[in-house]
N, C-alpha and C. Protein backbone atom coordinates (compact mmCIF):
# COMPACT_ATOMS: atom_id res chain seq x y z
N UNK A 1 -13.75 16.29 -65.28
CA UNK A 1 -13.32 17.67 -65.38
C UNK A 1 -11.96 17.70 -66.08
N UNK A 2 -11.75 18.16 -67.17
CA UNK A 2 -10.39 18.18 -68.13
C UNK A 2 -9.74 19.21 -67.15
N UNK A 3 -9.78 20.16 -66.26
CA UNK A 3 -8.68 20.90 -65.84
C UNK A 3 -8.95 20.22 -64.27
N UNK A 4 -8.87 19.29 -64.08
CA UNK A 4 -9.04 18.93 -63.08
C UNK A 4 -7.44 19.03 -61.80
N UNK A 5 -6.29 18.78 -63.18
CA UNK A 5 -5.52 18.82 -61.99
C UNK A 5 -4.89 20.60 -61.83
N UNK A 6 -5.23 21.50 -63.02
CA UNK A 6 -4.98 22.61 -62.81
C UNK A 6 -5.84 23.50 -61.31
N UNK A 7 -7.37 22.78 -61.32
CA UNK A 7 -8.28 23.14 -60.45
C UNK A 7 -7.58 23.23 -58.84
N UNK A 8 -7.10 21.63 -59.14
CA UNK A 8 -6.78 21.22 -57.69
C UNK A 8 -5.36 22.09 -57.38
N UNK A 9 -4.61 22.16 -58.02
CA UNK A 9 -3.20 23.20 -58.21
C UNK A 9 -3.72 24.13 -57.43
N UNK A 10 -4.89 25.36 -58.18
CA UNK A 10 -5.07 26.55 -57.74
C UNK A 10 -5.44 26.58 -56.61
N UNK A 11 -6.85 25.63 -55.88
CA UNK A 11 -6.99 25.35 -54.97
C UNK A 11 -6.28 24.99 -53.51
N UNK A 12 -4.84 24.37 -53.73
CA UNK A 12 -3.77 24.01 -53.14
C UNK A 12 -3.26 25.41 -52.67
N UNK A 13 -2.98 26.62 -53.78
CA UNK A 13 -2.65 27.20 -53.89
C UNK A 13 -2.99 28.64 -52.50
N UNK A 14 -4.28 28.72 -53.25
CA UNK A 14 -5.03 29.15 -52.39
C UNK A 14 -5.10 28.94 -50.87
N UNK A 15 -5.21 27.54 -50.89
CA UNK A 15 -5.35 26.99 -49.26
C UNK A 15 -4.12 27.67 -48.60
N UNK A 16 -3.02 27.73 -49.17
CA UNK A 16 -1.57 27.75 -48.83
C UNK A 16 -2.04 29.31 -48.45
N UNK A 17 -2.90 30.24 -49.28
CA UNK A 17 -2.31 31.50 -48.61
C UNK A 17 -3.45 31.65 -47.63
N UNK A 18 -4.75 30.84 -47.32
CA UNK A 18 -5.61 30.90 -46.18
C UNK A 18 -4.57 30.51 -45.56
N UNK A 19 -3.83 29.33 -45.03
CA UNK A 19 -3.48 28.87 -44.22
C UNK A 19 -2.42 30.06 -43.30
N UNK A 20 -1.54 30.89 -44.21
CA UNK A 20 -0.67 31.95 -43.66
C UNK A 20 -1.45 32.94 -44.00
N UNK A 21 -2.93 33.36 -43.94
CA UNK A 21 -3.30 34.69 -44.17
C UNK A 21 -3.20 35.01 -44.97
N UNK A 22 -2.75 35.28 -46.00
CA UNK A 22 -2.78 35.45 -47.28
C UNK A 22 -3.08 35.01 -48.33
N UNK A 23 -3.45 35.32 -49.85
CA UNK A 23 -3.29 34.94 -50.97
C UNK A 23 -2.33 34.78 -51.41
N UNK A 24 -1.90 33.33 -52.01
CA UNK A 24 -0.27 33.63 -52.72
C UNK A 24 -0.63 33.97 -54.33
N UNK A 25 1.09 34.58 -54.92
CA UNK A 25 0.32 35.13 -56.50
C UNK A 25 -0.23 34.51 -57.09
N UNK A 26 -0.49 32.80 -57.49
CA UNK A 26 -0.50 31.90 -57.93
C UNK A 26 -2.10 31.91 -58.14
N UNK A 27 -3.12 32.67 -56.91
CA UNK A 27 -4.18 32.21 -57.21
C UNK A 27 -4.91 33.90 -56.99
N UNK A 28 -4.40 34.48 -57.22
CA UNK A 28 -4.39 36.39 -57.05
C UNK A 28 -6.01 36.45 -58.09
N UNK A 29 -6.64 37.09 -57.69
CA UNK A 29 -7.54 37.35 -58.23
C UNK A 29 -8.78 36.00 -58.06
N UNK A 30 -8.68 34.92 -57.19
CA UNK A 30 -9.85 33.86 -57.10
C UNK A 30 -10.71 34.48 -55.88
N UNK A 31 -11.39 34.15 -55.78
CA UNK A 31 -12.67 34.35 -54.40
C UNK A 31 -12.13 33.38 -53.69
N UNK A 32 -11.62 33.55 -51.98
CA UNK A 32 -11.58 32.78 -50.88
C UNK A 32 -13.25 32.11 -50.99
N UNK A 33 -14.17 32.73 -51.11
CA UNK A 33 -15.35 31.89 -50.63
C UNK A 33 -15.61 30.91 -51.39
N UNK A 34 -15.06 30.86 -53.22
CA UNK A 34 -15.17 29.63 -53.60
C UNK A 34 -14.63 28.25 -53.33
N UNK A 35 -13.86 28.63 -51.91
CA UNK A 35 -13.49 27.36 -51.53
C UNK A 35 -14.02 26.71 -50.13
N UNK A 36 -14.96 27.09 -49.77
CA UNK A 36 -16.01 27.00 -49.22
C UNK A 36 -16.48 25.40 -49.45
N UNK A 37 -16.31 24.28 -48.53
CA UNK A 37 -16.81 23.25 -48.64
C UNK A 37 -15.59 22.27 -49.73
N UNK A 38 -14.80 22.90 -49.94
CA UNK A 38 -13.14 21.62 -50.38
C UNK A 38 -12.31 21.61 -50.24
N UNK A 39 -12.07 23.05 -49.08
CA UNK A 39 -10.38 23.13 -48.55
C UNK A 39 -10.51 23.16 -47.19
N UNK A 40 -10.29 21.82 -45.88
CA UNK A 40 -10.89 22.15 -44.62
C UNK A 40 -8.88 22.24 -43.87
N UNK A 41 -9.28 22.94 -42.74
CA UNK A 41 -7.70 23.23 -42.03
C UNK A 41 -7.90 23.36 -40.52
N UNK A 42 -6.96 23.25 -39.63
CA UNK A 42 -7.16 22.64 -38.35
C UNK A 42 -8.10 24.06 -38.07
N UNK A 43 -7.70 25.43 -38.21
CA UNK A 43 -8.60 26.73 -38.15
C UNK A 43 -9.85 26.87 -38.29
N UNK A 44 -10.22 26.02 -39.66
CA UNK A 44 -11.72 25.98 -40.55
C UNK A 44 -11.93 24.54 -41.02
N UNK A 45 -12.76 24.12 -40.36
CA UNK A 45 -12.91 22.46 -39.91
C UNK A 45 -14.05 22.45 -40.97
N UNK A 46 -14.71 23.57 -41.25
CA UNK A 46 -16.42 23.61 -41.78
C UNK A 46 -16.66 22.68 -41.34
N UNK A 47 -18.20 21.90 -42.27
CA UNK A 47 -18.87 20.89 -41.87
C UNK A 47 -18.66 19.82 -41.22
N UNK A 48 -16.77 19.68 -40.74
CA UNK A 48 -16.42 18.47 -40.60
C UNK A 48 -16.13 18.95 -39.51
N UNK A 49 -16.14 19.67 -38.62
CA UNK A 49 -15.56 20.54 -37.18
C UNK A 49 -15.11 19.17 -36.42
N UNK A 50 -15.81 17.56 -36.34
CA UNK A 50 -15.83 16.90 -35.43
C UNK A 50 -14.55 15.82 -36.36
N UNK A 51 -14.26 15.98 -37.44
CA UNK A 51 -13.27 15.14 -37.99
C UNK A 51 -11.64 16.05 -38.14
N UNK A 52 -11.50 16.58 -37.51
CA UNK A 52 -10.24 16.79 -37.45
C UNK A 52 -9.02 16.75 -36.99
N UNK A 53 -9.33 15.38 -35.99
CA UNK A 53 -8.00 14.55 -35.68
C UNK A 53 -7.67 13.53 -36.36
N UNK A 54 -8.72 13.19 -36.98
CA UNK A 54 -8.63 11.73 -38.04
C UNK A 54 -8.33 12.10 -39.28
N UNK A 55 -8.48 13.43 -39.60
CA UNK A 55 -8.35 13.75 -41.26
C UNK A 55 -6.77 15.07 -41.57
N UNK A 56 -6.58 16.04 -40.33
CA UNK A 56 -5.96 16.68 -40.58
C UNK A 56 -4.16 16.15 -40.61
N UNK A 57 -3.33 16.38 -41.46
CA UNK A 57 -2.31 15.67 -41.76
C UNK A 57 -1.15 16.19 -40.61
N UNK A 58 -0.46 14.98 -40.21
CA UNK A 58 0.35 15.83 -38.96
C UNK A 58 1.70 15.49 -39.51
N UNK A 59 2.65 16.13 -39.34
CA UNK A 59 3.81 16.25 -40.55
C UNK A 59 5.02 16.32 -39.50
N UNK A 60 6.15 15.15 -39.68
CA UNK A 60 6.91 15.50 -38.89
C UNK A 60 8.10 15.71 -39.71
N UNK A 61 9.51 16.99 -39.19
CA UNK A 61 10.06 17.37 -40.70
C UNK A 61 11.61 16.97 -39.60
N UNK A 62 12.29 16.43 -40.51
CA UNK A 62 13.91 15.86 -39.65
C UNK A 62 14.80 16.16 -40.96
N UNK A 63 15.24 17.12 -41.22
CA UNK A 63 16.68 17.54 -42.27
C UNK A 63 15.58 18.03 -43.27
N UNK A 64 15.84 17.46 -44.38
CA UNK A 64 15.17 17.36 -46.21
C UNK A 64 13.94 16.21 -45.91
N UNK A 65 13.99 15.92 -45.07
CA UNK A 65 12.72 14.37 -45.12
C UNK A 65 11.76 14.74 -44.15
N UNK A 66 10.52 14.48 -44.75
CA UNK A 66 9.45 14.90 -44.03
C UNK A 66 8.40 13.70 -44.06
N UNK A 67 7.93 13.25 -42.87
CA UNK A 67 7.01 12.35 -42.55
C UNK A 67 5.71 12.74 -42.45
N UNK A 68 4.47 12.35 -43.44
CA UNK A 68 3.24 12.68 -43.22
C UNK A 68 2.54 11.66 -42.61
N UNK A 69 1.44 11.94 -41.73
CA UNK A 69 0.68 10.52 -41.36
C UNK A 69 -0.48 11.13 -40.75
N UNK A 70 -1.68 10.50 -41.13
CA UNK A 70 -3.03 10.88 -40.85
C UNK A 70 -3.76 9.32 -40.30
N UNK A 71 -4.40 10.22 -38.85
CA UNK A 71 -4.70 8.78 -38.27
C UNK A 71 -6.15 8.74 -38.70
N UNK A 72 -6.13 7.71 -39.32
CA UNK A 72 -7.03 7.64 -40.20
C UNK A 72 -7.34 6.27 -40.83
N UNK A 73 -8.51 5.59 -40.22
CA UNK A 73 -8.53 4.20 -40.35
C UNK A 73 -8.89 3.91 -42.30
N UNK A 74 -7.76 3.00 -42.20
CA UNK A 74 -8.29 2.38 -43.79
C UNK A 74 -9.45 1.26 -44.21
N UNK A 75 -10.15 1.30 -45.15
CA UNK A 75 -11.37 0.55 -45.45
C UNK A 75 -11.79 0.66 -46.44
N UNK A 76 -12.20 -0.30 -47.60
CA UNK A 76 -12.71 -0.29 -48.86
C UNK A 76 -13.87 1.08 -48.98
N UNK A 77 -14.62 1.16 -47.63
CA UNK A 77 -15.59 2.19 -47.83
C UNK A 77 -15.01 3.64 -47.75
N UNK A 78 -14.11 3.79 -46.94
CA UNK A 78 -13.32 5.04 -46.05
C UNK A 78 -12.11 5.09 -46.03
N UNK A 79 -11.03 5.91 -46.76
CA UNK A 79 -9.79 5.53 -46.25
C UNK A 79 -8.93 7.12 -46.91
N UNK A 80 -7.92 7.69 -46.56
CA UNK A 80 -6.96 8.45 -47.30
C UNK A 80 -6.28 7.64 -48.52
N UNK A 81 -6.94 8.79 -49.37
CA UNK A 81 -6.39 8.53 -50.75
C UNK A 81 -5.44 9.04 -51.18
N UNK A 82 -4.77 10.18 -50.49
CA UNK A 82 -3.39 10.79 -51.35
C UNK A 82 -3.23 11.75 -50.06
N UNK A 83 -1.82 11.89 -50.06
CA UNK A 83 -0.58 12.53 -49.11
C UNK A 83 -0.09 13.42 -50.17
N UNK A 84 -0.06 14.81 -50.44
CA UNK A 84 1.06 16.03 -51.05
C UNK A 84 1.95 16.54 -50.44
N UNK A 85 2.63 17.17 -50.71
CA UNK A 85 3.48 18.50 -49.99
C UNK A 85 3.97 19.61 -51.10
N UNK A 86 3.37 20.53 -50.60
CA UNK A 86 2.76 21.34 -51.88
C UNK A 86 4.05 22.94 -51.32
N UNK A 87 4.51 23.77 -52.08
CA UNK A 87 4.52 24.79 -51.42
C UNK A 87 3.84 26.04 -51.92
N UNK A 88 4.10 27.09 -51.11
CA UNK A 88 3.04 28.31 -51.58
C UNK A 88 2.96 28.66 -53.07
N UNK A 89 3.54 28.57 -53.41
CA UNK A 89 3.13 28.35 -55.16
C UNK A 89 2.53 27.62 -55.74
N UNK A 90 2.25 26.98 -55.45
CA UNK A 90 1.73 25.70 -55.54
C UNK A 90 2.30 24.60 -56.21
N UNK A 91 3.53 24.19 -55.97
CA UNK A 91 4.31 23.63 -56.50
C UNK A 91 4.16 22.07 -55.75
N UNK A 92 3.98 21.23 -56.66
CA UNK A 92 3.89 19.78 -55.90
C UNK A 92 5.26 19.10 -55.47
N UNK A 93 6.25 18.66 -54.33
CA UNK A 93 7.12 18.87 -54.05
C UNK A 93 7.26 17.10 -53.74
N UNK A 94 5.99 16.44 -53.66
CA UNK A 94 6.18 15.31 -53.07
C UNK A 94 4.54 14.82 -52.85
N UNK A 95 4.06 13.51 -53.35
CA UNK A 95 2.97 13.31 -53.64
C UNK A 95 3.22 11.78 -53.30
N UNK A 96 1.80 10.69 -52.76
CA UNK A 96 1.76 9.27 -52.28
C UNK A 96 0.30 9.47 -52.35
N UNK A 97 0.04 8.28 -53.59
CA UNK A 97 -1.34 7.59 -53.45
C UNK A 97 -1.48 6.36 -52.49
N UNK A 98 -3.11 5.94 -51.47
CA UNK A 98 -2.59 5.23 -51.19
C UNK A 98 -3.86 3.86 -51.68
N UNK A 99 -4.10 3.00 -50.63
CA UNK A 99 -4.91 2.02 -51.14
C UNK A 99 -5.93 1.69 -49.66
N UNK A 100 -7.18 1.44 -50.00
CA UNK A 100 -8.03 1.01 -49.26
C UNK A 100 -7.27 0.17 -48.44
N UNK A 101 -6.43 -1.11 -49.20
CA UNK A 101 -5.57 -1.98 -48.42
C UNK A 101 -4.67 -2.02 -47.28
N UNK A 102 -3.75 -0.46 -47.82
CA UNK A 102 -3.25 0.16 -46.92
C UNK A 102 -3.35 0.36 -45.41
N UNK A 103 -2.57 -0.62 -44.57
CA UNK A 103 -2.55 -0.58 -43.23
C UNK A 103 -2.38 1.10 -42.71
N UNK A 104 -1.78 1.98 -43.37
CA UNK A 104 -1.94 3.44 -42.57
C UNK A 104 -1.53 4.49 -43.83
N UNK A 105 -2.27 5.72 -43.30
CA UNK A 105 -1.96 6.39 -44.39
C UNK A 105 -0.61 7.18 -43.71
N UNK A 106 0.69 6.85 -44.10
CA UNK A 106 1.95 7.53 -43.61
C UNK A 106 2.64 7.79 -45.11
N UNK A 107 2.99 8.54 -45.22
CA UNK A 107 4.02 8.66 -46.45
C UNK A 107 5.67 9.54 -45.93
N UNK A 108 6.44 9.57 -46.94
CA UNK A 108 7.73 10.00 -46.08
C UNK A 108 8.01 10.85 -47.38
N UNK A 109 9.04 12.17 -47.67
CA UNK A 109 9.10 12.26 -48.87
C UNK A 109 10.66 13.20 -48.37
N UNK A 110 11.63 13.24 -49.33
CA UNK A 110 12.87 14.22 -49.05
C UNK A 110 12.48 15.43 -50.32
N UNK A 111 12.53 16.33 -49.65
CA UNK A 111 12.72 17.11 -50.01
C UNK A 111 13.79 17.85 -51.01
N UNK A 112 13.83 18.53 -52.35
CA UNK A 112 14.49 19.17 -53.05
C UNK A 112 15.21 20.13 -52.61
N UNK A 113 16.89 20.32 -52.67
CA UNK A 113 17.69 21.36 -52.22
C UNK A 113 16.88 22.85 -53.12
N UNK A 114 16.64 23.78 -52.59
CA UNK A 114 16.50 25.13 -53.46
C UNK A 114 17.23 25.09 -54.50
N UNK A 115 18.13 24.68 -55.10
CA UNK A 115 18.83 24.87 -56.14
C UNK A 115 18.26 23.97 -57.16
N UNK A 116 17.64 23.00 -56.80
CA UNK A 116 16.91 22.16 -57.80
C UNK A 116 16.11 22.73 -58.70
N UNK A 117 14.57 22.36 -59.81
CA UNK A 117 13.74 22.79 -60.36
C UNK A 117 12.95 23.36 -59.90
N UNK A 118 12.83 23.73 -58.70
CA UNK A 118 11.49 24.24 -57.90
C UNK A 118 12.15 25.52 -57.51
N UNK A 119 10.75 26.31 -57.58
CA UNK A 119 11.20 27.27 -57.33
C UNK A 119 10.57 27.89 -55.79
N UNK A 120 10.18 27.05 -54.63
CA UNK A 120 9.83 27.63 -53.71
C UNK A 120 11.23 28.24 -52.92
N UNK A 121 10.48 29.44 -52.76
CA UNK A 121 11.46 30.59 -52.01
C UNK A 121 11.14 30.89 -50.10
N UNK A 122 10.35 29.84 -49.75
CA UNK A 122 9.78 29.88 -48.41
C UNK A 122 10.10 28.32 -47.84
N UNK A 123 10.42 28.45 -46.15
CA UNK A 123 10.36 27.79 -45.44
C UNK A 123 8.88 27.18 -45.27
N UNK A 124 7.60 27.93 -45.81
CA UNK A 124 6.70 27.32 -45.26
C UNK A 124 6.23 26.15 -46.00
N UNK A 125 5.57 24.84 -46.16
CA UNK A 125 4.99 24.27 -47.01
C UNK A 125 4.02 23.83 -46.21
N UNK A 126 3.27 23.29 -47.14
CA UNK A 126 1.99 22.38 -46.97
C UNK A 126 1.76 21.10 -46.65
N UNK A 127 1.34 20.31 -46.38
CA UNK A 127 0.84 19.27 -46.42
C UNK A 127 -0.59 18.64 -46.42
N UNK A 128 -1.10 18.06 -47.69
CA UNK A 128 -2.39 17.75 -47.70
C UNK A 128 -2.48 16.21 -47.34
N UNK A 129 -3.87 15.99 -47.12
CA UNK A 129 -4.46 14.51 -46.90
C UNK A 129 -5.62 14.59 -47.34
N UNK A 130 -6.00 13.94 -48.06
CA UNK A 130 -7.66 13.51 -49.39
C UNK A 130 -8.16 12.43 -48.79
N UNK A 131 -9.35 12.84 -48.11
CA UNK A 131 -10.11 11.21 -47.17
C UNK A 131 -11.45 11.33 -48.70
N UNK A 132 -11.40 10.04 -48.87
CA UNK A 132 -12.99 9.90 -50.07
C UNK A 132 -14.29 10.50 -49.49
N UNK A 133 -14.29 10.42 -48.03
CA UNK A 133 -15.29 11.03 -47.56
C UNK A 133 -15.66 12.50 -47.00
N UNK A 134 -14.59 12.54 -46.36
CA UNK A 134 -14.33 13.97 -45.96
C UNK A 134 -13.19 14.78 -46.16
N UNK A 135 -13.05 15.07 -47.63
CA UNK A 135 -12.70 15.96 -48.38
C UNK A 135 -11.40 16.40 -48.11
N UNK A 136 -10.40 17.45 -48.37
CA UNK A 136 -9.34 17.84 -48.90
C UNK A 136 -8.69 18.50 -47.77
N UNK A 137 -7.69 18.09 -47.16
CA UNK A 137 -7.15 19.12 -45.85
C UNK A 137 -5.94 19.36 -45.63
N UNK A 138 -5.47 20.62 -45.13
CA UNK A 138 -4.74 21.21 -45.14
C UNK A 138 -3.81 21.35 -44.24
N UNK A 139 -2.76 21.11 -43.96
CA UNK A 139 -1.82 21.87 -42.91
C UNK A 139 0.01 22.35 -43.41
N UNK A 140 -0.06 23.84 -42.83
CA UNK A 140 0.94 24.60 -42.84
C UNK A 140 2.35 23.87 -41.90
N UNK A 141 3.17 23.93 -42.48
CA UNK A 141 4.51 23.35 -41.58
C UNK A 141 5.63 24.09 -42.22
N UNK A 142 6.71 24.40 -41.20
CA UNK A 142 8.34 24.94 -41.41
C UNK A 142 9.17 23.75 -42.05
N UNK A 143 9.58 24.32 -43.20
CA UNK A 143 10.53 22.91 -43.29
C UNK A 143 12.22 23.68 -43.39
């Protein structure tokens, strides 16, 4: 897919305004239902209702630095492939690929003062976790 990472952007995007009820402008005018089956959140588990202690990302936030970690066993067959922290714009703020090898999927990331290049104007952000198997997930956090 050549817009593959624009896709995943909007999608991010989107999730961000399911997650607070809303649409943010970023994805104004998409159908919530097209995300139906690739954006799951502790709320809307869909098909995966029974994987959402192992897949949903639990985020712990101390100053500018924020700790992600999904318990989530690693394995050549099964494992978290990528950690974000996205905010309602969909702005990527902090991103960790990881490896089958990978003893745990934890990533740590500091955060940008507001005055930096980014332009998020909200306390709220995101945090995603990408399992190869069970798909793309979401959680809302104060930072």
């Amino acid at each position: 897919m050549p817009n593959r990472r624009t896709f995943l952007k909007s999608s991010l995007a989107v999730a961000a305004g399911l997650a607070v009820g809303h649409i943010s402008p970023v994805s104004a005018g998409q159908s919530c239902s097209s995300l139906k089956g690739i954006i799951y959140t502790k709320q809307n588990p869909g098909k995966w209702s029974g994987k959402t202690k192992g897949h949903l990302p639990n985020v712990k936030v101390e100053g500018n630095r924020v700790t992600v970690t999904t318990t989530h066993g690693m394995s050549d067959e099964h494992y978290i492939v990528r950690h974000t922290i996205v905010s309602k714009c969909g702005e990527v703020l902090g991103e960790k690929t990881f490896r089958p090898s990978d003893s745990e999927a934890k990533s740590v990331f500091e955060l940008p003062d507001t005055s930096s290049k980014y332009a998020w104007d909200t306390t709220t952000l995101f945090a995603t976790s990408f399992c190869n198997k069970h798909d793309l997930w979401v959680a809302a956090f104060e930072a």
